[in-house]
N, C-alpha and C. Protein backbone atom coordinates (compact mmCIF):
# COMPACT_ATOMS: atom_id res chain seq x y z
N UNK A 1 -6.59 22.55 -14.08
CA UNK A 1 -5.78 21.90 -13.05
C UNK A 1 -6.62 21.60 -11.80
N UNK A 2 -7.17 22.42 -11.55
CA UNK A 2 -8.27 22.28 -10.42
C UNK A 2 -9.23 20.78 -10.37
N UNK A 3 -9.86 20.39 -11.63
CA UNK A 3 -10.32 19.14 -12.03
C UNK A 3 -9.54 18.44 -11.45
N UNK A 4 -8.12 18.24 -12.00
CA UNK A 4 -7.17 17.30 -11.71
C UNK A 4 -6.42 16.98 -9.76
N UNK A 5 -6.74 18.28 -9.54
CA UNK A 5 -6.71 18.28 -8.27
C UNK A 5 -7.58 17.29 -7.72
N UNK A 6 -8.66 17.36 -7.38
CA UNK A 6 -9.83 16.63 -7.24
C UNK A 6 -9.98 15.26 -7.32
N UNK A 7 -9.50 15.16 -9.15
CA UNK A 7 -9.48 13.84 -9.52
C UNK A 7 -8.38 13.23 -8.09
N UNK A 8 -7.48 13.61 -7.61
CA UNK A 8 -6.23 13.64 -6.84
C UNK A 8 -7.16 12.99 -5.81
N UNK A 9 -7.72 13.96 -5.09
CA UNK A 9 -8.27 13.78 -3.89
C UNK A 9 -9.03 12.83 -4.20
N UNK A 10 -9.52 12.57 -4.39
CA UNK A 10 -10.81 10.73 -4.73
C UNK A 10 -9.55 10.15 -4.75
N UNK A 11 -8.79 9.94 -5.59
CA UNK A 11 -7.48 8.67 -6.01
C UNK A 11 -7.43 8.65 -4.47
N UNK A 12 -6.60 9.80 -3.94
CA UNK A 12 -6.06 9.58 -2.39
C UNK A 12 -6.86 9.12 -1.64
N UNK A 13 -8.46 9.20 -1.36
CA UNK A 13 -10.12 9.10 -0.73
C UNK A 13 -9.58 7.24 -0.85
N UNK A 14 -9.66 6.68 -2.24
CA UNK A 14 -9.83 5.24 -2.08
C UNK A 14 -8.13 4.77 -1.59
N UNK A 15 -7.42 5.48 -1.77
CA UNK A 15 -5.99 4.45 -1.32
C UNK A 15 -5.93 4.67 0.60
N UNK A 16 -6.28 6.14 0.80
CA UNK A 16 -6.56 5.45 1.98
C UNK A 16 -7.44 4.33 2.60
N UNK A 17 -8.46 4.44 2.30
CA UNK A 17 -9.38 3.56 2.22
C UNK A 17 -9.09 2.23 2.11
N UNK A 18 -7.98 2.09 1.29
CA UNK A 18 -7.55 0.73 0.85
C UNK A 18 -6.91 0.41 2.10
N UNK A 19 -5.84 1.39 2.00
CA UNK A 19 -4.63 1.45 3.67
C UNK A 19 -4.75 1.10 4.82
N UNK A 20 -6.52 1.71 5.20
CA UNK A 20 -6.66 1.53 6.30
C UNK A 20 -7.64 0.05 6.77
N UNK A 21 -8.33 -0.27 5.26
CA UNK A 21 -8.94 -1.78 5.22
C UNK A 21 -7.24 -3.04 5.43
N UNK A 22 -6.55 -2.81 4.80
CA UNK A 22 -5.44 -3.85 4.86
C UNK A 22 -5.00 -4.12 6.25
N UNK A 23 -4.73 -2.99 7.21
CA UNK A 23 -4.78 -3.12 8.42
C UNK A 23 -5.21 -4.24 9.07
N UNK A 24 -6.57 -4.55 8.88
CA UNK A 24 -7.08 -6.10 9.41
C UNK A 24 -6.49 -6.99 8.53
N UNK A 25 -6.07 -6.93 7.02
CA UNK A 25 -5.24 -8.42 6.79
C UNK A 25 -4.39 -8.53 7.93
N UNK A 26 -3.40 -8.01 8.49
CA UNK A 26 -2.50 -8.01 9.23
C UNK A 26 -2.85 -8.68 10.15
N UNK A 27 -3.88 -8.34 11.23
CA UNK A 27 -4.90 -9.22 12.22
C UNK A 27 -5.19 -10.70 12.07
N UNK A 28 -5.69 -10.58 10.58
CA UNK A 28 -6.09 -11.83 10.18
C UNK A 28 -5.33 -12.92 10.18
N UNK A 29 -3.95 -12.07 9.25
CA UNK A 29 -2.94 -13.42 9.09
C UNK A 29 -2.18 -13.59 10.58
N UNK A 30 -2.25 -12.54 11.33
CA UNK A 30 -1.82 -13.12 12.88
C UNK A 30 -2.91 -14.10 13.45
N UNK A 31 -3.66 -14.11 13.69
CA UNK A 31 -4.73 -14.97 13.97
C UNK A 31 -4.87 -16.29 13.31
N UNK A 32 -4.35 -16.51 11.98
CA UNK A 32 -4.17 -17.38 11.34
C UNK A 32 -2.94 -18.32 11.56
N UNK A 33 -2.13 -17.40 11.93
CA UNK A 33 -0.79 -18.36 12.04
C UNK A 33 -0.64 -18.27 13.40
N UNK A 34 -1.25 -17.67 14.48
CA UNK A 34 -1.24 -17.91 15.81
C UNK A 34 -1.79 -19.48 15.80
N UNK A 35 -3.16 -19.90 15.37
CA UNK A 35 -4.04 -21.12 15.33
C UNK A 35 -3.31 -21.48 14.89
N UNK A 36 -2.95 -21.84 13.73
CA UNK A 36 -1.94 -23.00 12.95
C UNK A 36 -1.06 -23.45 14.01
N UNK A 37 -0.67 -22.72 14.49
CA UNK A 37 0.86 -23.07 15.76
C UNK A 37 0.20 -23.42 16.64
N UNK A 38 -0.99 -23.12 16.88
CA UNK A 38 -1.39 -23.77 18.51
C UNK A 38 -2.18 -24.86 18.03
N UNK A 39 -2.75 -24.93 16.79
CA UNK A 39 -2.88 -26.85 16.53
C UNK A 39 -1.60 -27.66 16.27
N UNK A 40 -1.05 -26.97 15.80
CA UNK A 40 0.45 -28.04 15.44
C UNK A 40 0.36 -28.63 16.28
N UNK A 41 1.04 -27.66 17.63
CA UNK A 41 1.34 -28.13 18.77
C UNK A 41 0.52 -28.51 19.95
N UNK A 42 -0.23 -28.38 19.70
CA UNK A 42 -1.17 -28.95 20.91
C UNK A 42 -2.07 -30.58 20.13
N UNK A 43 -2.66 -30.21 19.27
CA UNK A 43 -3.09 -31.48 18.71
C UNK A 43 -2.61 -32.50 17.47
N UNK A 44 -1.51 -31.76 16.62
CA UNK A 44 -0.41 -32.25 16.07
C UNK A 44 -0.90 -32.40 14.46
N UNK A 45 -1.71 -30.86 14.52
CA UNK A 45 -2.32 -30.68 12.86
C UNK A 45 -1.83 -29.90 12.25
N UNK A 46 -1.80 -29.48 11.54
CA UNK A 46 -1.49 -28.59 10.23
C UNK A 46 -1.67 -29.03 9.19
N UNK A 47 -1.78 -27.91 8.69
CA UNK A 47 -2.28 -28.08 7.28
C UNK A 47 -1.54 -27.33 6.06
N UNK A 48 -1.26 -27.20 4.80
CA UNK A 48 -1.18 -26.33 3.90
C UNK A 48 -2.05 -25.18 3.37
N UNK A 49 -2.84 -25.67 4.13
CA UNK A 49 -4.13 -24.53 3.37
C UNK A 49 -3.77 -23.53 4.10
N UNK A 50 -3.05 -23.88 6.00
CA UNK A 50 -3.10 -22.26 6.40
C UNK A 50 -2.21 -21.65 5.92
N UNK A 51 -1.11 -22.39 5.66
CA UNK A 51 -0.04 -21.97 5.55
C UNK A 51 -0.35 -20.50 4.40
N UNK A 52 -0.71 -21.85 3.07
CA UNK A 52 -1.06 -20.92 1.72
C UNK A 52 -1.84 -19.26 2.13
N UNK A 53 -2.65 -19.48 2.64
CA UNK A 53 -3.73 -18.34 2.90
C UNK A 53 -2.80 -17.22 4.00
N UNK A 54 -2.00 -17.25 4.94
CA UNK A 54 -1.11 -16.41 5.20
C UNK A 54 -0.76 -16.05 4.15
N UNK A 55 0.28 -16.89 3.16
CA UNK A 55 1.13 -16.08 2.25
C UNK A 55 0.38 -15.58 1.26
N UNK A 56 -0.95 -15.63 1.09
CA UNK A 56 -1.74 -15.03 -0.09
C UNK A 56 -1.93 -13.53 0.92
N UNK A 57 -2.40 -13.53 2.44
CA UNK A 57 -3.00 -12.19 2.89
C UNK A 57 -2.21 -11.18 2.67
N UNK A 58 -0.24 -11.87 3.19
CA UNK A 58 0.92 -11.63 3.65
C UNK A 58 1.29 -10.15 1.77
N UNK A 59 0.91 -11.59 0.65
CA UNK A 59 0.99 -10.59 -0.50
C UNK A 59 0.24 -9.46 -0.28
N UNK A 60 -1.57 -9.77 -0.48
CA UNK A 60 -2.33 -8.89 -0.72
C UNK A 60 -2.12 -7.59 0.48
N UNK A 61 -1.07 -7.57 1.36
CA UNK A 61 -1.20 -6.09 2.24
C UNK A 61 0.18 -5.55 1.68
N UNK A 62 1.35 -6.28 1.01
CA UNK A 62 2.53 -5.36 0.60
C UNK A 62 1.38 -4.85 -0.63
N UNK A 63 0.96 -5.89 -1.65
CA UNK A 63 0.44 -5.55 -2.93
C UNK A 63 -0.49 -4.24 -2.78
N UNK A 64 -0.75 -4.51 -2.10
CA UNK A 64 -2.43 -3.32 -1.63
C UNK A 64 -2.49 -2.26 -0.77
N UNK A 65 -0.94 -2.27 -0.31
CA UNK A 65 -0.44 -1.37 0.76
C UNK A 65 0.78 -0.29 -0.20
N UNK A 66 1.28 -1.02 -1.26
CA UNK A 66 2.20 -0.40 -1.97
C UNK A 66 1.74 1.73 -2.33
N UNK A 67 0.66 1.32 -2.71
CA UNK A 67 0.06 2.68 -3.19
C UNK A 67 -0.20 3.96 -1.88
N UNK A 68 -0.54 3.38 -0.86
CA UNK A 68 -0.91 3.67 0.60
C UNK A 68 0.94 4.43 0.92
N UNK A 69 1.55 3.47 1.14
CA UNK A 69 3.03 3.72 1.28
C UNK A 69 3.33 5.18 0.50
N UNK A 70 3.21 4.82 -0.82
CA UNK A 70 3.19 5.89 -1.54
C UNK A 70 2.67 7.68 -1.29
N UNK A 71 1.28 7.63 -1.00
CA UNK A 71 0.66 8.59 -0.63
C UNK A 71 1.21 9.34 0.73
N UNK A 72 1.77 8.13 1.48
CA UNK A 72 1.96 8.88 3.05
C UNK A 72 3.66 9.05 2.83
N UNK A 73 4.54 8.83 1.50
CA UNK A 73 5.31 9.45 1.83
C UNK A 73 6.53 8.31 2.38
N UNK A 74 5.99 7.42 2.49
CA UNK A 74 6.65 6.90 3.12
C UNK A 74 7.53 5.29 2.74
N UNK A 75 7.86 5.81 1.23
CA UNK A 75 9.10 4.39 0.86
C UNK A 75 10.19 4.90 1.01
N UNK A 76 10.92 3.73 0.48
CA UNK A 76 12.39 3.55 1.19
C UNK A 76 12.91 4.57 -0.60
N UNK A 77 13.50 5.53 -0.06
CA UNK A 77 14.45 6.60 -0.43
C UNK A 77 15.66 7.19 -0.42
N UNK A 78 16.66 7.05 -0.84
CA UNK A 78 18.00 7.87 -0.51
C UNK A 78 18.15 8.90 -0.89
N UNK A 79 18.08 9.94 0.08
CA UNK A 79 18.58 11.69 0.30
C UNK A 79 19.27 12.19 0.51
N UNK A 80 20.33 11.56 0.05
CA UNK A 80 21.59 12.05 0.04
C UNK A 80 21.73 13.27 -0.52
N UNK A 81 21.44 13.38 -1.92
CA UNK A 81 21.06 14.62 -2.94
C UNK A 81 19.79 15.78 -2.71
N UNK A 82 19.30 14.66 -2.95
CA UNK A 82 17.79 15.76 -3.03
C UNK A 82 17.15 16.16 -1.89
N UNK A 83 18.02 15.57 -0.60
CA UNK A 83 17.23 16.07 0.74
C UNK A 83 17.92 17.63 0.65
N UNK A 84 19.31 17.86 0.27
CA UNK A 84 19.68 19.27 0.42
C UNK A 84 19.12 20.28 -0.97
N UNK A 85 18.17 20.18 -1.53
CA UNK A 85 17.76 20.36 -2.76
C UNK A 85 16.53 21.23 -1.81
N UNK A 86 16.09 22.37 -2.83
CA UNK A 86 14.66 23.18 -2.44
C UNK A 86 13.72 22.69 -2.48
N UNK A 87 12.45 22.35 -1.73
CA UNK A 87 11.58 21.97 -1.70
C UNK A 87 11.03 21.77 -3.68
N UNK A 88 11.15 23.00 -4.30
CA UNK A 88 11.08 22.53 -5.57
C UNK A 88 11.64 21.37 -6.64
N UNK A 89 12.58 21.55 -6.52
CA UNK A 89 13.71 20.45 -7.22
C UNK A 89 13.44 19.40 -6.83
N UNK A 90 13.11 19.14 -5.17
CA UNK A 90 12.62 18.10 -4.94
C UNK A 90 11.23 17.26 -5.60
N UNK A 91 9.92 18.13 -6.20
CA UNK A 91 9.27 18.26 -6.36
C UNK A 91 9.33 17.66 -8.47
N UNK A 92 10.49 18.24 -8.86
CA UNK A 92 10.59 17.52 -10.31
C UNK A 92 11.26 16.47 -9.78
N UNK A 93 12.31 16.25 -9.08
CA UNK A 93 13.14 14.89 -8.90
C UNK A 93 11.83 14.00 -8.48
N UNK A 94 10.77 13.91 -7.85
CA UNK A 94 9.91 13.20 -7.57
C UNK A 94 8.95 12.54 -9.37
N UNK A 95 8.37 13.73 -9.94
CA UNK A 95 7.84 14.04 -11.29
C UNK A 95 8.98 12.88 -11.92
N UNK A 96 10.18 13.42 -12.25
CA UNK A 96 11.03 12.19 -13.26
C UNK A 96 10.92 11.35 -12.47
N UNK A 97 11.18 10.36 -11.31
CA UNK A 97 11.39 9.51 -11.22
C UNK A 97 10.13 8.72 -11.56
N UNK A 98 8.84 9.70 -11.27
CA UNK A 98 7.30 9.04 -11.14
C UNK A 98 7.58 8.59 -13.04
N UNK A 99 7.72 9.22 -13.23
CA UNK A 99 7.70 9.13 -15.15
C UNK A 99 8.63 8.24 -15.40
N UNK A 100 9.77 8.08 -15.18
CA UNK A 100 10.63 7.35 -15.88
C UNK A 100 10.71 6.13 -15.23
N UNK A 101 10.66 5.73 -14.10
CA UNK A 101 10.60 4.57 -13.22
C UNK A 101 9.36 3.74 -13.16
N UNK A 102 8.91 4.74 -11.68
CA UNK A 102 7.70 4.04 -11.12
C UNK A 102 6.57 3.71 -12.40
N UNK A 103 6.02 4.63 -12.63
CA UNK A 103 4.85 4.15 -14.23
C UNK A 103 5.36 3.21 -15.00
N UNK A 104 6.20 3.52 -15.71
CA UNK A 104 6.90 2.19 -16.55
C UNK A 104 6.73 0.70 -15.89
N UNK A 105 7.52 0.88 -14.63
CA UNK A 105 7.78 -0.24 -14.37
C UNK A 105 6.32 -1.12 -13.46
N UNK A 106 5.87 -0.15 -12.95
CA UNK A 106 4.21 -0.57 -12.55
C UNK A 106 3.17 -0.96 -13.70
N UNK A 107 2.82 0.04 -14.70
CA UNK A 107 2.31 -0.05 -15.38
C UNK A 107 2.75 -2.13 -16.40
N UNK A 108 3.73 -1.79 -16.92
CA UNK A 108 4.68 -3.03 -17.33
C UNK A 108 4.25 -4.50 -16.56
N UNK A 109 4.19 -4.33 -14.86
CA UNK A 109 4.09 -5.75 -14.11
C UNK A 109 2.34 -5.80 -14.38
N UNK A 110 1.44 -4.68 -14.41
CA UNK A 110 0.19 -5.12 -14.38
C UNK A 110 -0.25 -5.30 -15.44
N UNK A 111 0.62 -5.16 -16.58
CA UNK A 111 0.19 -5.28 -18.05
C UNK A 111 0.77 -7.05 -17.93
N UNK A 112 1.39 -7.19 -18.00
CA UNK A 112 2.64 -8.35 -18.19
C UNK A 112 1.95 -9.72 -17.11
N UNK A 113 1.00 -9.40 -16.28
CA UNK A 113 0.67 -10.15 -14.80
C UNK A 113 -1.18 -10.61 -15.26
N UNK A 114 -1.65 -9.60 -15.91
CA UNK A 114 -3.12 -10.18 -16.92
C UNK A 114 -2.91 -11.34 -17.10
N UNK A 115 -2.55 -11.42 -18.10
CA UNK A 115 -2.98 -13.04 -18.83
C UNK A 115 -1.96 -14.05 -17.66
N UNK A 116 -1.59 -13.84 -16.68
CA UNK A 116 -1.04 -14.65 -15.66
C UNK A 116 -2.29 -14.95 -14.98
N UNK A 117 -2.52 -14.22 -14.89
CA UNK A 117 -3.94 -14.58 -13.66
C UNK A 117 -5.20 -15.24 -14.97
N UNK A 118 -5.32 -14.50 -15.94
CA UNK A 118 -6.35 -15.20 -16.84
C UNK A 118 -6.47 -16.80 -17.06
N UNK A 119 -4.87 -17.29 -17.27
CA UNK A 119 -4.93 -18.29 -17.49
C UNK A 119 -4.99 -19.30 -16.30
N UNK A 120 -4.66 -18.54 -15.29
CA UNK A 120 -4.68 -19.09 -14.44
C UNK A 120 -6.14 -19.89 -13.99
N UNK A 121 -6.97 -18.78 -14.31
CA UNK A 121 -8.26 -18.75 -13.67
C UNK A 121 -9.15 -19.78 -14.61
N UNK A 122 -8.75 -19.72 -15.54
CA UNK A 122 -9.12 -20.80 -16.99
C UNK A 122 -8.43 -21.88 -16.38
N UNK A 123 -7.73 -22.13 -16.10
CA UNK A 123 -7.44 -23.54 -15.67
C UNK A 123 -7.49 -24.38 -14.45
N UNK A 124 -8.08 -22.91 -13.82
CA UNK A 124 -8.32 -23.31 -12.03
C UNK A 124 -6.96 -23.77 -11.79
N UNK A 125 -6.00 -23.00 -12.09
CA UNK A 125 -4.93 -23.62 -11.50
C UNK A 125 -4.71 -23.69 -9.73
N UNK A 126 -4.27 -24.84 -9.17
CA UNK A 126 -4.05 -25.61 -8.03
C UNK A 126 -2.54 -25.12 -7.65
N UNK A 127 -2.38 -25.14 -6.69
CA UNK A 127 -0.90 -25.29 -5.28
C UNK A 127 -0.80 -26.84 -5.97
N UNK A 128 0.65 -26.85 -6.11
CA UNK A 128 1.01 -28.20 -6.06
C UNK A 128 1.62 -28.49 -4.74
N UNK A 129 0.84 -28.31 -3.57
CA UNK A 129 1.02 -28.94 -1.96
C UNK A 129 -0.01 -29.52 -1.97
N UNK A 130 -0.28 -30.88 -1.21
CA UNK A 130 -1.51 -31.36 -0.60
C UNK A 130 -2.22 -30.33 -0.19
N UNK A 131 -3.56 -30.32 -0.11
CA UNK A 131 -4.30 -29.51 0.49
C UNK A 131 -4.62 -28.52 0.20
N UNK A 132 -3.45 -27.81 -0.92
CA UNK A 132 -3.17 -26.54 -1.18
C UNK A 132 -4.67 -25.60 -1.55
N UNK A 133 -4.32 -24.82 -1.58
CA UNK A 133 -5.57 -24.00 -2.01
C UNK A 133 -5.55 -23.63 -3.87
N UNK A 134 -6.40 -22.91 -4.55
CA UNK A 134 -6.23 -22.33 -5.71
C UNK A 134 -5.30 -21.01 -5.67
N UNK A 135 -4.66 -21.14 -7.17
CA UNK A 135 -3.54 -19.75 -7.55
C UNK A 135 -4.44 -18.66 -7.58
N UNK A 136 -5.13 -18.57 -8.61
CA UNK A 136 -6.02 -17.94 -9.63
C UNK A 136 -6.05 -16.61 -8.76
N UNK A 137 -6.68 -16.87 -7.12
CA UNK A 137 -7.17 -15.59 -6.53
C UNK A 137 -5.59 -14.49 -6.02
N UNK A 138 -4.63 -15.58 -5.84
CA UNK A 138 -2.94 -14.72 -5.75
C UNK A 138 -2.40 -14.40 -6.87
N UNK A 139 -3.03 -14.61 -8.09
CA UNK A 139 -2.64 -13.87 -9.10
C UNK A 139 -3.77 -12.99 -9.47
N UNK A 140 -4.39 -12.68 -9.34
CA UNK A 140 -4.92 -11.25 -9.01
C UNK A 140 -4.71 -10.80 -8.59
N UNK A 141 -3.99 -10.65 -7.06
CA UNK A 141 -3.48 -9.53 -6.43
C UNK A 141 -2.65 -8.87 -7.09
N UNK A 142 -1.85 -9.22 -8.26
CA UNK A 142 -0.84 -8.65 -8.56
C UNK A 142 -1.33 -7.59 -9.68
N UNK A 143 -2.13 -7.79 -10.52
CA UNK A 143 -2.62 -6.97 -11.34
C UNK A 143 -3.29 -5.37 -10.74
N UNK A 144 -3.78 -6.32 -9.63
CA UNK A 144 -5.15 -5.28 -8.74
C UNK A 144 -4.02 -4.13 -7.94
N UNK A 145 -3.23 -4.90 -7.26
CA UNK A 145 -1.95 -4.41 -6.53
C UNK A 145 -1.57 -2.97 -7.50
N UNK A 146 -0.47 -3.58 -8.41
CA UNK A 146 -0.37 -2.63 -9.58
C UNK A 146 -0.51 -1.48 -9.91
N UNK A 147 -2.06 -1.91 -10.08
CA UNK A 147 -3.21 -0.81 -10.72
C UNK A 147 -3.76 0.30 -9.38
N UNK A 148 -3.22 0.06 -8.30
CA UNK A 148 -3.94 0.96 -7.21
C UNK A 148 -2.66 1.59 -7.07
N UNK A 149 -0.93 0.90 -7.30
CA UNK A 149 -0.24 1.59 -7.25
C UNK A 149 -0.03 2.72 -8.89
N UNK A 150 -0.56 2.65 -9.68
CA UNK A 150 -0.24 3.67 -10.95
C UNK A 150 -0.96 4.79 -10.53
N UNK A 151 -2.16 4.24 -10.02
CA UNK A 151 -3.40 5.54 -9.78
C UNK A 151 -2.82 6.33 -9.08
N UNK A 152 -2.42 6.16 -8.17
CA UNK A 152 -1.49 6.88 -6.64
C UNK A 152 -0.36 7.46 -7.40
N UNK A 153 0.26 6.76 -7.87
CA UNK A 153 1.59 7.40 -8.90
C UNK A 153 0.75 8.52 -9.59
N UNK A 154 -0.56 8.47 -10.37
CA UNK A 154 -0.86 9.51 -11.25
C UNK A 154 -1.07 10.67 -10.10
N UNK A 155 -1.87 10.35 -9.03
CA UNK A 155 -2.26 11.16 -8.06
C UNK A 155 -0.80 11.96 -7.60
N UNK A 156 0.23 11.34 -7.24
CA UNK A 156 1.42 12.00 -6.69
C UNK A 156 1.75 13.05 -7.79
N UNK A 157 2.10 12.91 -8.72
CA UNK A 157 2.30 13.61 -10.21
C UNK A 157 1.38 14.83 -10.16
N UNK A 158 -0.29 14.79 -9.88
CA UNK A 158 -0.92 15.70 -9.97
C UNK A 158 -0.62 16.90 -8.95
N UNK A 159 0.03 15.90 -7.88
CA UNK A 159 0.15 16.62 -6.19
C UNK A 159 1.75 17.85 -6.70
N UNK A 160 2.00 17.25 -7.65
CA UNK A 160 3.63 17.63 -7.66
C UNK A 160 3.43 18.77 -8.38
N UNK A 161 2.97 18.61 -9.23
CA UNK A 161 2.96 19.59 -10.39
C UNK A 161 1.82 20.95 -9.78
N UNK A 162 1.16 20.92 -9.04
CA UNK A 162 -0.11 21.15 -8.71
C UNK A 162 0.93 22.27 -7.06
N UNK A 163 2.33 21.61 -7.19
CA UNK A 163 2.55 22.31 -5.78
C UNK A 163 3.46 23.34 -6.76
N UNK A 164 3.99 23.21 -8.01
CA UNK A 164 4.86 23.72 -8.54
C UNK A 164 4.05 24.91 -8.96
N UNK A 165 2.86 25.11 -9.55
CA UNK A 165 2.09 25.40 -10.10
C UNK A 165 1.83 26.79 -8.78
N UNK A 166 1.28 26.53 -7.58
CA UNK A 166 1.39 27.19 -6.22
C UNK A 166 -0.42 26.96 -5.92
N UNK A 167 -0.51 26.20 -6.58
CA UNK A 167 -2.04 25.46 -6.43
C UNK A 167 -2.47 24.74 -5.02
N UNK A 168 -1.45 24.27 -4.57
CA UNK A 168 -1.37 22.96 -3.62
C UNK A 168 -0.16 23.24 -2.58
N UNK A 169 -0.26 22.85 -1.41
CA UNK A 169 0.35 22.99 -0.24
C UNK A 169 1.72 21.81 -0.40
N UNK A 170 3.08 21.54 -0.28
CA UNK A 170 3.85 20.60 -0.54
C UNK A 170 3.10 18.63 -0.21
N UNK A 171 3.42 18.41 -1.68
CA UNK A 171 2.82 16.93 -0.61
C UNK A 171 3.43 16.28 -0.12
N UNK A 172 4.52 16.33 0.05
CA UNK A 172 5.75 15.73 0.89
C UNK A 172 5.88 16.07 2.23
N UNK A 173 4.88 17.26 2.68
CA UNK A 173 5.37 17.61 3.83
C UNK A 173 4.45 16.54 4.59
N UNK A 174 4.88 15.72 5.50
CA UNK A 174 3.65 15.04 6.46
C UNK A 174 2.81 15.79 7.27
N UNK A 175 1.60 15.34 7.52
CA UNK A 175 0.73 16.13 8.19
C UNK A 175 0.67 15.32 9.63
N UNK A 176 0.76 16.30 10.97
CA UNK A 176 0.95 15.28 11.73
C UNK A 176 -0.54 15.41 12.44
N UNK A 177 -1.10 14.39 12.73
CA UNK A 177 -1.75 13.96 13.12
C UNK A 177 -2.07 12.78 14.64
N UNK A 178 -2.71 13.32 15.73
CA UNK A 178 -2.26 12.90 17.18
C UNK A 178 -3.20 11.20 17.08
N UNK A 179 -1.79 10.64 17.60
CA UNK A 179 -2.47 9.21 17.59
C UNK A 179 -3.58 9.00 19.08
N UNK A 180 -3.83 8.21 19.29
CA UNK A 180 -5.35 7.56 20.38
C UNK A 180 -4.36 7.84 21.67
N UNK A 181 -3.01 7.96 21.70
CA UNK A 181 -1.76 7.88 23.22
C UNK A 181 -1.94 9.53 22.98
N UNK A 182 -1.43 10.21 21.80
CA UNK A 182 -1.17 11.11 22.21
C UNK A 182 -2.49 12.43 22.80
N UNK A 183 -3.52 12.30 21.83
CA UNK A 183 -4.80 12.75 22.47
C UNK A 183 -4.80 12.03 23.98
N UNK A 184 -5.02 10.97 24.53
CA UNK A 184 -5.35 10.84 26.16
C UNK A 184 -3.97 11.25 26.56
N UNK A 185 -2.93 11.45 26.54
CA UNK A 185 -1.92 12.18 27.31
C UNK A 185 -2.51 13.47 27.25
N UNK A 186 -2.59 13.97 26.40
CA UNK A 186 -3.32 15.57 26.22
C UNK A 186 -4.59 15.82 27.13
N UNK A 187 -5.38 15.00 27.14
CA UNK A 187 -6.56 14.96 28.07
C UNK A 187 -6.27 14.70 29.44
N UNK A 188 -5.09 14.16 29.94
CA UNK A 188 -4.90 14.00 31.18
C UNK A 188 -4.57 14.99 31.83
N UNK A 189 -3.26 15.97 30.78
CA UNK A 189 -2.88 16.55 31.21
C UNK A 189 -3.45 18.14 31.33
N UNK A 190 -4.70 17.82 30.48
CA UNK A 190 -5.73 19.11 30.74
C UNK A 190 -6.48 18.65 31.48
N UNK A 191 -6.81 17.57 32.26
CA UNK A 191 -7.47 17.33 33.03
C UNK A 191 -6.87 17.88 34.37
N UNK A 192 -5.28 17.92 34.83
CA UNK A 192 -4.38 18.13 35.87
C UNK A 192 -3.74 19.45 35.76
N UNK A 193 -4.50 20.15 34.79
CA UNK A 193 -4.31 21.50 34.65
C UNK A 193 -2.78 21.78 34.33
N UNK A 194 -2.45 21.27 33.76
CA UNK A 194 -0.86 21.17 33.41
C UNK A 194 -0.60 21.73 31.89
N UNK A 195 -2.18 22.11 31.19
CA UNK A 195 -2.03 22.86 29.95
C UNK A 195 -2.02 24.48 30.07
């Protein structure tokens, strides 16, 4: 189990990694569609290409962010049940759903989404907009997407079983961590002797 632990920690090593690279899509596609709007309107251009390339970044940070979400705990959930449930129970209710849901149905879109992008890429398929850009590279996201969310799914599974086990600290519990405001409030206020 210990192996598998590990294996855990690398999975988690690159999805943050991933998490915290997507961050600048976000930048990007603001920056992108800030310009687009200030040529519209100021010199009376636009184009499709920006348009396209937002909604390709716009995918690649849900697609590439999905697994990230995952790790921190943080999708959309109803606790109605299992919030009054023991930290354990909670812990298999997580395990089945990872098994019977999430894998299936992840595993399934990145199996099923291959030869979408293959053929795509064989045919250089085109945007049917003027200007448009190529598919080929937005159908990859979806495979790639996918596949960073199963890994994370395997990783959560290891985290679960691994807490049941008394191996591992809960992974559900969030770890809190002081953002860039809350460290300089802290520094001010040890600066004013107020600690």
């Amino acid at each position: 189990m210990n192996g598998l632990l590990k294996l855990s920690k690398l999975i988690d090593a690159l999805t943050e990694r991933v998490g915290k690279s997507i961050i600048w899509l976000v930048l990007l596609v603001t920056l992108i569609a800030a310009g687009n709007a200030l040529m519209r309107y100021t010199i009376n251009y636009s184009s499709n290409a920006f348009l396209e390339i937002q909604w390709y970044l716009f995918s690649a940070i849900f697609l590439f962010g999905a697994g990230y979400t995952l790790m921190r705990n943080e999708h959309v959930r109803i606790d109605l049940i299992a919030g009054r449930l023991s930290k354990r129970a909670q812990a298999w209710i997580d395990i089945f759903g990872i098994l019977l849901f999430l894998l299936p149905m992840a595993v399934t879109v990145m199996y099923l989404s291959w030869p979408i992008f293959v053929l795509a890429w064989q045919n250089n398929e085109q945007s049917s907009n003027a200007g448009g850009l190529p598919l080929w590279p937005v159908r990859l996201l979806v495979p790639i997407g996918f596949f960073l969310l199963v890994i994370q799914a395997i990783s959560e599974l290891i985290k679960r079983f691994g807490f049941l086990l008394g191996l591992c600290a809960d992974p559900t519990e969030k770890q809190h961590k002081m953002t860039p405001e809350e460290e300089l409030a802290l520094a001010i206020k040890a600066q004013k002797g107020e600690l």
